[in-house]
C-alpha atoms as a PDB file:
ATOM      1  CA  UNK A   1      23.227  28.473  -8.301  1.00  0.00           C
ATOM      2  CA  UNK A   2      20.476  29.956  -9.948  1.00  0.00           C
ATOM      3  CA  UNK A   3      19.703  33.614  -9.856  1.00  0.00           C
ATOM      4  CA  UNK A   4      16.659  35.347  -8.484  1.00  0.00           C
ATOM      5  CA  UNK A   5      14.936  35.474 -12.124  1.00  0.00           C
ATOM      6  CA  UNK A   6      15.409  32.155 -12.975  1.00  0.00           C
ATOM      7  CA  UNK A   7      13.912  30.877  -9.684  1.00  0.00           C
ATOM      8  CA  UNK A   8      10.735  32.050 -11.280  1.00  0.00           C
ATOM      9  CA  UNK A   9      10.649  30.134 -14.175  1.00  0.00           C
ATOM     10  CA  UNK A  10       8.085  28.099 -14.725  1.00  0.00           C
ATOM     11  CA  UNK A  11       7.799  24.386 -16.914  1.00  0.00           C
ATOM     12  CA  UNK A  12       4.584  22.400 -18.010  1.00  0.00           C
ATOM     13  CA  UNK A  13       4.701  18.653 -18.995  1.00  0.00           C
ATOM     14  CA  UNK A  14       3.510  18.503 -22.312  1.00  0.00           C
ATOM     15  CA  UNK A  15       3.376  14.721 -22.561  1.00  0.00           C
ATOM     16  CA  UNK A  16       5.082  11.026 -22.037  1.00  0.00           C
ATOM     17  CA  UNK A  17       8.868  11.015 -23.820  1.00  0.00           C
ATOM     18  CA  UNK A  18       8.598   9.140 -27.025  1.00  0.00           C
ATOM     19  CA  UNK A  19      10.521   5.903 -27.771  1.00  0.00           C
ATOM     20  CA  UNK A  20      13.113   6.590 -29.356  1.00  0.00           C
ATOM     21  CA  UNK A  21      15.600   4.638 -31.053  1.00  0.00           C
ATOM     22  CA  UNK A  22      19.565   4.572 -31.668  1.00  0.00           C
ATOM     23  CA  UNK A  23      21.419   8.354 -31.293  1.00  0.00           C
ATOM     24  CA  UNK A  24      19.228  10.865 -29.917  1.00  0.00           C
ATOM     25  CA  UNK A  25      16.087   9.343 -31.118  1.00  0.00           C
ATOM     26  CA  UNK A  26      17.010   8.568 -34.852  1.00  0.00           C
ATOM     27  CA  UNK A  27      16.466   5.367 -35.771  1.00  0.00           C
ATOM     28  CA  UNK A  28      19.450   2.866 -37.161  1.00  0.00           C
ATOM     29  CA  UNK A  29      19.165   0.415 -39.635  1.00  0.00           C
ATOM     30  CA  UNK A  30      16.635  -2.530 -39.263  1.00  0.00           C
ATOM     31  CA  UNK A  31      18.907  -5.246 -39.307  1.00  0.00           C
ATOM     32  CA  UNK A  32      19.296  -9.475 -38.529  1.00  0.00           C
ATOM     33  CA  UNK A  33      15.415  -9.735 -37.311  1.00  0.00           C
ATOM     34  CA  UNK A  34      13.829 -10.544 -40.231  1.00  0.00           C
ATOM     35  CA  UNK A  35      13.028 -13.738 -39.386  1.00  0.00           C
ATOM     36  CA  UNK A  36      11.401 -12.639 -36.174  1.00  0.00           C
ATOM     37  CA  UNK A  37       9.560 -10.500 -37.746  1.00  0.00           C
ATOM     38  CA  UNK A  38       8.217 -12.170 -40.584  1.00  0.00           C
ATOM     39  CA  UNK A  39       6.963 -14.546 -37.442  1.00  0.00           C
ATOM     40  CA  UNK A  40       4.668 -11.881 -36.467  1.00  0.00           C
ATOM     41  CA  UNK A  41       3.431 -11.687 -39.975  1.00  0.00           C
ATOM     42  CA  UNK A  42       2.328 -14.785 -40.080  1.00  0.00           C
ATOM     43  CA  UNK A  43       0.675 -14.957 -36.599  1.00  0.00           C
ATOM     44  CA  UNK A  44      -0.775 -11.648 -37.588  1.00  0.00           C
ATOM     45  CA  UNK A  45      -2.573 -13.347 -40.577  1.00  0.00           C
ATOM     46  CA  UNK A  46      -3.746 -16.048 -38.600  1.00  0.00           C
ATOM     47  CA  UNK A  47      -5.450 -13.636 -36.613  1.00  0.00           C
ATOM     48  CA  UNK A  48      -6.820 -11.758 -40.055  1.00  0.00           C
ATOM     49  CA  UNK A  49      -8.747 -14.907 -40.121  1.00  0.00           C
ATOM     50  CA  UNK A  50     -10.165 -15.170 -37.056  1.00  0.00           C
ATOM     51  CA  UNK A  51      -7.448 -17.243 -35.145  1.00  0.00           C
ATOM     52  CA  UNK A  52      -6.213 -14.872 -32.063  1.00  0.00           C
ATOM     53  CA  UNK A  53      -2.428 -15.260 -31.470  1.00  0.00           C
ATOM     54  CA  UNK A  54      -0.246 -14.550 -28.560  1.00  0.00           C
ATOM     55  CA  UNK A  55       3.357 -13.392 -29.103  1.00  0.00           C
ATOM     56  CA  UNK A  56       5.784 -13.389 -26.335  1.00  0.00           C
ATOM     57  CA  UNK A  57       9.064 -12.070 -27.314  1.00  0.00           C
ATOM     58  CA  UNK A  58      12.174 -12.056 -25.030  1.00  0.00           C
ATOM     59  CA  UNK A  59      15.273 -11.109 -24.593  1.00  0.00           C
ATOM     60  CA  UNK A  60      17.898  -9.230 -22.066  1.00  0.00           C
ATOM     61  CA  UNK A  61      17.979  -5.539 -22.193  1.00  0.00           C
ATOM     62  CA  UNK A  62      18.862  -3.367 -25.178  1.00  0.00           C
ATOM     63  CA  UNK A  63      18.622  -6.938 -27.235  1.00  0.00           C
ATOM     64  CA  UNK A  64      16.039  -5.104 -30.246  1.00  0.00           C
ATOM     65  CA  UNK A  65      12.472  -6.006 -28.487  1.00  0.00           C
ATOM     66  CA  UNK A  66      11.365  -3.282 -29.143  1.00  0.00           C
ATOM     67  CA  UNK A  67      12.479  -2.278 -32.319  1.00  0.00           C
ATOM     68  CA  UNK A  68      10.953  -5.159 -33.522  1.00  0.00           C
ATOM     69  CA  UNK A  69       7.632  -4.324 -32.668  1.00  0.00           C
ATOM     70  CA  UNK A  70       8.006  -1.050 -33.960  1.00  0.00           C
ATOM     71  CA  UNK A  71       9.054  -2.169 -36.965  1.00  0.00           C
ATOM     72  CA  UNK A  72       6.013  -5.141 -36.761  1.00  0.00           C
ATOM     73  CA  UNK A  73       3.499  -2.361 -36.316  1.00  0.00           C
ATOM     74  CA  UNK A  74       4.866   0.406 -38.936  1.00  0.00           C
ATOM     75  CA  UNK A  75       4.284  -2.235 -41.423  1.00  0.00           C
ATOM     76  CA  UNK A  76       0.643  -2.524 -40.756  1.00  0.00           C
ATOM     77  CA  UNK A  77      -0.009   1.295 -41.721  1.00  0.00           C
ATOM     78  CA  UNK A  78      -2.659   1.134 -44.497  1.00  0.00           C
ATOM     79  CA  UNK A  79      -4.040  -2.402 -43.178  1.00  0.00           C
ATOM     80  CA  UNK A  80      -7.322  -2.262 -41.604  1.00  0.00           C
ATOM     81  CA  UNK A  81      -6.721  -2.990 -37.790  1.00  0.00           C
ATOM     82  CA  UNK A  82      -7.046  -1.262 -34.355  1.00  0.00           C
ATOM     83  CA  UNK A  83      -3.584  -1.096 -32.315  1.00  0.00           C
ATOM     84  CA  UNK A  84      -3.417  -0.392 -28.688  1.00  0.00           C
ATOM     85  CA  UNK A  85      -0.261  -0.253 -26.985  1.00  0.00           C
ATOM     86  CA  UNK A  86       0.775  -0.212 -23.225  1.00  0.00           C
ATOM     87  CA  UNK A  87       3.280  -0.033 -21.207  1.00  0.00           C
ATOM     88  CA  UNK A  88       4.323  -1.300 -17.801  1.00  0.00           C
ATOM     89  CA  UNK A  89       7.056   0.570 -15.470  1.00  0.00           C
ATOM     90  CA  UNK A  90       9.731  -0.620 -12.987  1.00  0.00           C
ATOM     91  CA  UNK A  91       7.631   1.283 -10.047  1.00  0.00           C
ATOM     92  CA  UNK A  92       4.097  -0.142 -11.042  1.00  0.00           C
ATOM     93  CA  UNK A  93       4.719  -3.600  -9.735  1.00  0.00           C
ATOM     94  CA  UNK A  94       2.796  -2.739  -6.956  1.00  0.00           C
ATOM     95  CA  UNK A  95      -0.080   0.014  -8.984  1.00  0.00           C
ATOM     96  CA  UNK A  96      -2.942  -2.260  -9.869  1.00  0.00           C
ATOM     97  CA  UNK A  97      -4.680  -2.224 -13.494  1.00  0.00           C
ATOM     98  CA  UNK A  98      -1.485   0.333 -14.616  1.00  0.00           C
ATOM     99  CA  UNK A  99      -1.069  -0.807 -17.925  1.00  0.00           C
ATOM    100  CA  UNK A 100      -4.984  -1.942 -18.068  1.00  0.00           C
ATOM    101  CA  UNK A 101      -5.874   1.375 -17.636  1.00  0.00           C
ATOM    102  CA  UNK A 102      -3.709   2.027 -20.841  1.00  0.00           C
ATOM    103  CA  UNK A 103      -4.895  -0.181 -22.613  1.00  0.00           C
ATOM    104  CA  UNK A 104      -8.587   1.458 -21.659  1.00  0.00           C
ATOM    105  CA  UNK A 105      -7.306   5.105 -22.562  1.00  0.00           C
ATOM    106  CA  UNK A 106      -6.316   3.669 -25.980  1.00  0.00           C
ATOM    107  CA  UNK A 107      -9.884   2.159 -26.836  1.00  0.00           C
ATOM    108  CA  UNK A 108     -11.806   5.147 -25.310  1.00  0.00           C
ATOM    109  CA  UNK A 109      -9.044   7.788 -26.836  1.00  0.00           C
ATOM    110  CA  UNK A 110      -9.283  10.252 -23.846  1.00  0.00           C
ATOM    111  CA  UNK A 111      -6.186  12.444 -23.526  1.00  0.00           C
ATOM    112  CA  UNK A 112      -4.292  12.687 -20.146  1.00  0.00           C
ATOM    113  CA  UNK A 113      -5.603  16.545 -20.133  1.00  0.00           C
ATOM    114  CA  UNK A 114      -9.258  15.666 -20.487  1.00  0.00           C
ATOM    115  CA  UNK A 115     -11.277  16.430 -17.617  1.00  0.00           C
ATOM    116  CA  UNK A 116     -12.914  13.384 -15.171  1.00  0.00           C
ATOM    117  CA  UNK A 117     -16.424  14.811 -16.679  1.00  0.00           C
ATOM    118  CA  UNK A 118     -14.711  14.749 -20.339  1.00  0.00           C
ATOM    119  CA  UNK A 119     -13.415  10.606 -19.969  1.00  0.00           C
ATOM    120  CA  UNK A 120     -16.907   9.958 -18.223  1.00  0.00           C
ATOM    121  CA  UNK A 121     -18.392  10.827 -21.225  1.00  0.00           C
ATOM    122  CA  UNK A 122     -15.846   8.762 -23.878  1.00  0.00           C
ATOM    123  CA  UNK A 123     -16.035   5.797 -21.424  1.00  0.00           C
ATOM    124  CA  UNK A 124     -20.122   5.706 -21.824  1.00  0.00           C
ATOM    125  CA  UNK A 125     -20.385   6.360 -25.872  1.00  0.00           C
ATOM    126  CA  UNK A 126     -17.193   4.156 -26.408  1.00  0.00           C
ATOM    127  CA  UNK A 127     -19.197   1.202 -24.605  1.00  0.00           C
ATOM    128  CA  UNK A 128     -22.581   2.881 -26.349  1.00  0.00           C
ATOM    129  CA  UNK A 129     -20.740   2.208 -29.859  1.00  0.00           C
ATOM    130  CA  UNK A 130     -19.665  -0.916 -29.051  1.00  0.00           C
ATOM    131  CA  UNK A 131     -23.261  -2.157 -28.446  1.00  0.00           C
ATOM    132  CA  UNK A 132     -22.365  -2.794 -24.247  1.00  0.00           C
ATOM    133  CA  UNK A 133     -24.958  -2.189 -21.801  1.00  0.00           C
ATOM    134  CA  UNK A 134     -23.051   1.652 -20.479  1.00  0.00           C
ATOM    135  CA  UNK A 135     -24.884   2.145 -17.523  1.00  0.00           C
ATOM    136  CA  UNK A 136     -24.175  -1.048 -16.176  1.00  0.00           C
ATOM    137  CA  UNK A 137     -20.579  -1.314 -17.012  1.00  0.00           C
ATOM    138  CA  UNK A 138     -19.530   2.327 -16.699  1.00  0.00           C
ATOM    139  CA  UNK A 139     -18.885   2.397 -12.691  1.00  0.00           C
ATOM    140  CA  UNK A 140     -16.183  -0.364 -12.898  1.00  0.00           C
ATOM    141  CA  UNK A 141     -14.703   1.348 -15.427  1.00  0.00           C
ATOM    142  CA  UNK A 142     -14.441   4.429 -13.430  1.00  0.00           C
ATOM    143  CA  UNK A 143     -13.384   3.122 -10.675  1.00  0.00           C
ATOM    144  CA  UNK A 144      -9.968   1.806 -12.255  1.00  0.00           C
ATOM    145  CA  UNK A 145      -9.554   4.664 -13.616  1.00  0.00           C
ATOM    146  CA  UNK A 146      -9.648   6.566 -10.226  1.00  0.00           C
ATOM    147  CA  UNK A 147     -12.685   8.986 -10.702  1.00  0.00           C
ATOM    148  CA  UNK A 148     -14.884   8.240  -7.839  1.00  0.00           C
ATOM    149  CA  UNK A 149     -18.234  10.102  -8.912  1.00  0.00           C
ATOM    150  CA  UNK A 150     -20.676   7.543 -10.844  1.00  0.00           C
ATOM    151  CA  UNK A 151     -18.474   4.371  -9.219  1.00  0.00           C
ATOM    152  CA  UNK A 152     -20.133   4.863  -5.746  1.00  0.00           C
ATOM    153  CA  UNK A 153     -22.624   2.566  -5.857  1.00  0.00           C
ATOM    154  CA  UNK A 154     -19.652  -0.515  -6.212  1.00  0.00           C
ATOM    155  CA  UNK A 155     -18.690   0.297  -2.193  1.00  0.00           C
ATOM    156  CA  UNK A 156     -20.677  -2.368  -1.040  1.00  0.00           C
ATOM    157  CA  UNK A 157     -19.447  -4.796  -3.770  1.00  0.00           C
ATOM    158  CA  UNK A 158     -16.703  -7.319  -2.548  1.00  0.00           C
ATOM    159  CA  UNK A 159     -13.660  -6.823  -4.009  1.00  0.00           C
ATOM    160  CA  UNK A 160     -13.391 -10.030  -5.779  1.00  0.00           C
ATOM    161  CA  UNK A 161     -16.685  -9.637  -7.632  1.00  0.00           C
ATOM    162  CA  UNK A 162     -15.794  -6.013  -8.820  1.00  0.00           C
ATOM    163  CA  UNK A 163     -12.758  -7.441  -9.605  1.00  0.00           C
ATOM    164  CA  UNK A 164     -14.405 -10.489 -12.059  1.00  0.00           C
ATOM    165  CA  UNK A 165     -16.830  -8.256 -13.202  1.00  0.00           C
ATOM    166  CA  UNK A 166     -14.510  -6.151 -14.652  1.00  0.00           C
ATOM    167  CA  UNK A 167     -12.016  -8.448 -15.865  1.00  0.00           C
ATOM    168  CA  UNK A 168     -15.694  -9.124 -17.623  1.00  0.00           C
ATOM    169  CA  UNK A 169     -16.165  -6.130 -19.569  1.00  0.00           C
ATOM    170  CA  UNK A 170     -12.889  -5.338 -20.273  1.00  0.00           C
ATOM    171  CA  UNK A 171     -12.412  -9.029 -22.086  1.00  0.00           C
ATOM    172  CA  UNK A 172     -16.059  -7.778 -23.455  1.00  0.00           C
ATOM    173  CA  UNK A 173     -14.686  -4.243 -25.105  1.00  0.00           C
ATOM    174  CA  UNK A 174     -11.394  -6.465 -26.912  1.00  0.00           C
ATOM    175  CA  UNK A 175     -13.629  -8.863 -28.289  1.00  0.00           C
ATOM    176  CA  UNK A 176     -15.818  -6.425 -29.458  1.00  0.00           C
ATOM    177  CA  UNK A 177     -14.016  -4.108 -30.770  1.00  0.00           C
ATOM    178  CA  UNK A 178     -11.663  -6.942 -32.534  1.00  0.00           C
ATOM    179  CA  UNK A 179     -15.226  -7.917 -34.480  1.00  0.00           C
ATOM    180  CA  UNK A 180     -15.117  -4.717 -36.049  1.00  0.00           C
ATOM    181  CA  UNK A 181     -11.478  -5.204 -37.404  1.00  0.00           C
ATOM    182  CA  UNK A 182      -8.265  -7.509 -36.132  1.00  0.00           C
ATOM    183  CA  UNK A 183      -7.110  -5.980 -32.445  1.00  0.00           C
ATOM    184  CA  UNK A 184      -3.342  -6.127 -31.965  1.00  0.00           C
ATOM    185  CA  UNK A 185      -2.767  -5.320 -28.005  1.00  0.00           C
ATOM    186  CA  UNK A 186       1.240  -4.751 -27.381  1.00  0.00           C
ATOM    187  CA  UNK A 187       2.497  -4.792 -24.240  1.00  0.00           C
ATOM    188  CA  UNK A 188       5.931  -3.736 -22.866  1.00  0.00           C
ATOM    189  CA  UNK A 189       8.321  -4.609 -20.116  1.00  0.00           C
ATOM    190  CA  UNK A 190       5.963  -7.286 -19.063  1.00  0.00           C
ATOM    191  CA  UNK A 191       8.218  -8.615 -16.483  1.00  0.00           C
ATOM    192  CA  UNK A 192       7.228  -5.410 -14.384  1.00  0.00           C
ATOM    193  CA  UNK A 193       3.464  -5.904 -14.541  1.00  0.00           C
ATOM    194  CA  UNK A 194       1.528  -5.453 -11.195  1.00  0.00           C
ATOM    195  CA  UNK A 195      -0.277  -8.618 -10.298  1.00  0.00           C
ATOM    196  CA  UNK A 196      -4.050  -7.400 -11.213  1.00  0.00           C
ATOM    197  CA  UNK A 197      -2.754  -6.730 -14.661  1.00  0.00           C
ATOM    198  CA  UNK A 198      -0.799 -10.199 -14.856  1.00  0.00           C
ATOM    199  CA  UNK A 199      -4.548 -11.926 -13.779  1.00  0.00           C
ATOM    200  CA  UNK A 200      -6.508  -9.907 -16.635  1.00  0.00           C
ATOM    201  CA  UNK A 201      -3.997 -10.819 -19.107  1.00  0.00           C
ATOM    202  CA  UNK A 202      -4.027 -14.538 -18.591  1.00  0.00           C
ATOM    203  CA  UNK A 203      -8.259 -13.724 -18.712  1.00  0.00           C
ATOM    204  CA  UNK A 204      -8.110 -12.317 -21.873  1.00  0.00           C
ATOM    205  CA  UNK A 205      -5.607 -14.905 -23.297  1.00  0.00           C
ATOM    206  CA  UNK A 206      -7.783 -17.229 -22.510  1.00  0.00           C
ATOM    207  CA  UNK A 207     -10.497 -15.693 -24.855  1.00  0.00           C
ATOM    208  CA  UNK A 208      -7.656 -15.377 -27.594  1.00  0.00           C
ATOM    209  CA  UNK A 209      -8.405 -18.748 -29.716  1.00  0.00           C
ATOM    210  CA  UNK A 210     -12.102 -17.857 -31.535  1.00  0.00           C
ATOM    211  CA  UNK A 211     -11.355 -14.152 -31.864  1.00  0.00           C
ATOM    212  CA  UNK A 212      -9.485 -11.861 -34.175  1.00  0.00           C
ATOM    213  CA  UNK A 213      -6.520 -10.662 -31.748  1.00  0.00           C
ATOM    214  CA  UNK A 214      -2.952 -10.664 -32.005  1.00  0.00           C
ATOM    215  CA  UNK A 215      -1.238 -10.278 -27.989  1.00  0.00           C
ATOM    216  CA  UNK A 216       1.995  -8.931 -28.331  1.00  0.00           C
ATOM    217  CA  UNK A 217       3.891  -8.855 -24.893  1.00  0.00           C
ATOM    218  CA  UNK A 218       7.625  -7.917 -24.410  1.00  0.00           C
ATOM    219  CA  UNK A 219       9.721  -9.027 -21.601  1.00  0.00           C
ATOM    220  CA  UNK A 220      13.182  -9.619 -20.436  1.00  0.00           C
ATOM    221  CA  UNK A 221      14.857 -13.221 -20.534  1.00  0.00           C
ATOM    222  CA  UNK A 222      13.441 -15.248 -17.080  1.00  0.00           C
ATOM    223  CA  UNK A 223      10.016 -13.541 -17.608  1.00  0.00           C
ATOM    224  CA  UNK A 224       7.530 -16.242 -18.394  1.00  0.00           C
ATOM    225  CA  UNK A 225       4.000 -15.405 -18.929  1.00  0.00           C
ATOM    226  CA  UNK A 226       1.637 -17.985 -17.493  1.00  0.00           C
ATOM    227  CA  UNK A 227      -0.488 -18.385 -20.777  1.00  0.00           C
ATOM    228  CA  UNK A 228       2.427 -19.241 -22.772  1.00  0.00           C
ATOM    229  CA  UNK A 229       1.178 -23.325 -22.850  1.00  0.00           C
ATOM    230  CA  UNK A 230      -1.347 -22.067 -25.017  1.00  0.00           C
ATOM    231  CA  UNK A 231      -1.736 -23.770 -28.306  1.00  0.00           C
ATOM    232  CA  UNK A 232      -1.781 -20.268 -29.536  1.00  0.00           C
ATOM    233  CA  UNK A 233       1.142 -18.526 -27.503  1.00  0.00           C
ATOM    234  CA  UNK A 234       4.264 -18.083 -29.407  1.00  0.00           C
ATOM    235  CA  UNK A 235       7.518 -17.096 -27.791  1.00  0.00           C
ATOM    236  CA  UNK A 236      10.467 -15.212 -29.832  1.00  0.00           C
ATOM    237  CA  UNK A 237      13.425 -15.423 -28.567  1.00  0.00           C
ATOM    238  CA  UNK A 238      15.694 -12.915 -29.587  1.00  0.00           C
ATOM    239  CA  UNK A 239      19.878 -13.573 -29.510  1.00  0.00           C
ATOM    240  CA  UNK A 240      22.884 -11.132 -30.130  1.00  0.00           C
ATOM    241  CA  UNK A 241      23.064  -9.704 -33.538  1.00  0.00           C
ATOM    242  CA  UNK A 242      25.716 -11.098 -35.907  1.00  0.00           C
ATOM    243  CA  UNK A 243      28.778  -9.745 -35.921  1.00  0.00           C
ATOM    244  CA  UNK A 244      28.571  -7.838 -39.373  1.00  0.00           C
ATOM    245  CA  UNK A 245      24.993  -6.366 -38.793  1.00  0.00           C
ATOM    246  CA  UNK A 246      26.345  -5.720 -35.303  1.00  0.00           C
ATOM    247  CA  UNK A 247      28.480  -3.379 -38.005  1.00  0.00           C
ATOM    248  CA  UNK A 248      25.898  -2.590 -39.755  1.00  0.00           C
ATOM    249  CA  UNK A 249      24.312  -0.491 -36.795  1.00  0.00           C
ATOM    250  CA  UNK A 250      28.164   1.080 -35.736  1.00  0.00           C
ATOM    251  CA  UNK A 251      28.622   2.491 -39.163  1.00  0.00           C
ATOM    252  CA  UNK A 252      24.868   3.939 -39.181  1.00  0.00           C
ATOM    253  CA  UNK A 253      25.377   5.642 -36.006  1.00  0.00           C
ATOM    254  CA  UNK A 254      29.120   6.874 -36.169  1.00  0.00           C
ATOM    255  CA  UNK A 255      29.713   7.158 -39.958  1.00  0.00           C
ATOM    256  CA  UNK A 256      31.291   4.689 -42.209  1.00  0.00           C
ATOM    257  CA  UNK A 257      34.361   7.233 -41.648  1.00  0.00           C
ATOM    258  CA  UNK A 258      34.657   7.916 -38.387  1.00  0.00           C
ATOM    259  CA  UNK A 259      33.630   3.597 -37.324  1.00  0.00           C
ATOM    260  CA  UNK A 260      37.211   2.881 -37.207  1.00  0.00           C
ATOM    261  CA  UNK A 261      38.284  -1.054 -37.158  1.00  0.00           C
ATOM    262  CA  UNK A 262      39.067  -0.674 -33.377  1.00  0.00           C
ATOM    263  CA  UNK A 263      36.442   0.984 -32.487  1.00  0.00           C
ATOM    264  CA  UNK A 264      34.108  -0.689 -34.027  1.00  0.00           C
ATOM    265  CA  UNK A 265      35.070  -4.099 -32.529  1.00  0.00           C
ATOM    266  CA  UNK A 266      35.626  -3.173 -29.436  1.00  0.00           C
ATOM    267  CA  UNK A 267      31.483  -1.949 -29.383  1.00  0.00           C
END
């Protein structure tokens, strides 16, 4: 039970919990994907010349997805390209534009502390500096994002017009920004993406083949995206680890010492 004092006590989110992998957040030893990810490589110099790829890669929980893209994107540090990463969540199925609006945050760089007057103003010079018409675009922007001030004159707007419109300039800021160097979107837990999100993906695929953009998408096995008949769309496949790199990972976790034979088989 707690005590009078510590009923008091006070706590402040400081921020999302970062990925973290093997014990506690260290990371084990890379091992038995470097075939996948030499894959990604090569789709990721396609796009370097102006070929957009998508990469779909699958596989049942805890299987390494991603861990590979981690290790896909820590390998482009020094290489001139703009990464945006999102997320989707088991409860957003039903939260339209959820990881959208990540993907948004990302190219606009607002901070989930800035004010609604503070992400009005990255929204309009992000669009400014990517030569878009702001005044025009800025009120479906806002209105995904949830601030309702400068988005009221869409209220008499169908739905399905706002909706196309800003599927519009959302395709509009990736291929613009990809222009000014290769894009590489990532996307995780796919198979929990709300509809809305699921429509302006297959959008933007669609706009994949003439521009410099590398989708990345993870999702679990039975998960199939509907742009994956692209001539473009990729899908990796990812299987158990071998036996000895299964090892491999035991030993780097518990210790060569202390990964005992019977141990580590039975993990």
């Amino acid at each position: 039970p707690r005590t009078k004092d510590r009923s008091s006590e006070g706590y402040k989110l400081l921020g999302r919990e970062g990925s973290g992998f093997g014990l506690a957040g260290r990371a084990t030893k890379f091992v038995g994907r470097q075939h996948e990810l030499e894959l990604l490589h090569s789709r990721f110099a396609s796009v370097s010349r102006g070929r957009g790829q998508f990469v779909g890669i699958a596989g049942e929980p805890g299987m390494g997805k991603s861990r590979l893209l981690f290790e896909f994107v820590q390998a482009l540090t020094g290489t001139p390209v703009t990464y945006i990463e999102a997320r989707c969540h088991s409860y957003g199925t039903r939260v339209p534009f959820l990881p959208v609006l990540q993907m948004l945050q990302g190219f606009c760089r607002w901070t989930d502390t800035d004010t609604p007057v503070t992400i009005k103003q990255k929204l309009r010079r992000s669009l400014e500096d990517l030569g878009m018409e702001a005044e025009e675009a800025t009120p479906y922007l806002l209105q995904i994002v949830g601030i309702k001030d400068g988005a009221e004159g869409l209220a008499d707007v169908s739905s399905s017009v706002v909706q196309a419109r800003t599927f519009e300039i959302l395709r509009v800021i990736a291929l613009e920004s990809s222009r000014r160097r290769p894009l590489v979107l990532a996307v995780e837990d796919v198979h929990w993406i709300d509809p809305t999100s699921e429509a302006y993906m297959a959008s933007l695929a669609e706009s994949l083949a003439g521009a410099p953009i590398l989708l990345v998408a993870t999702y679990r096995s039975g998960y199939r995206p509907t742009w994956l008949d692209k001539s473009y769309a990729t899908q990796v496949a990812l299987q158990p680890l071998a036996p000895g790199d299964s090892l491999t990972i035991v030993e780097a976790v518990l210790g060569p010492d202390r990964a005992i034979d019977d141990v580590a088989e039975g993990i």
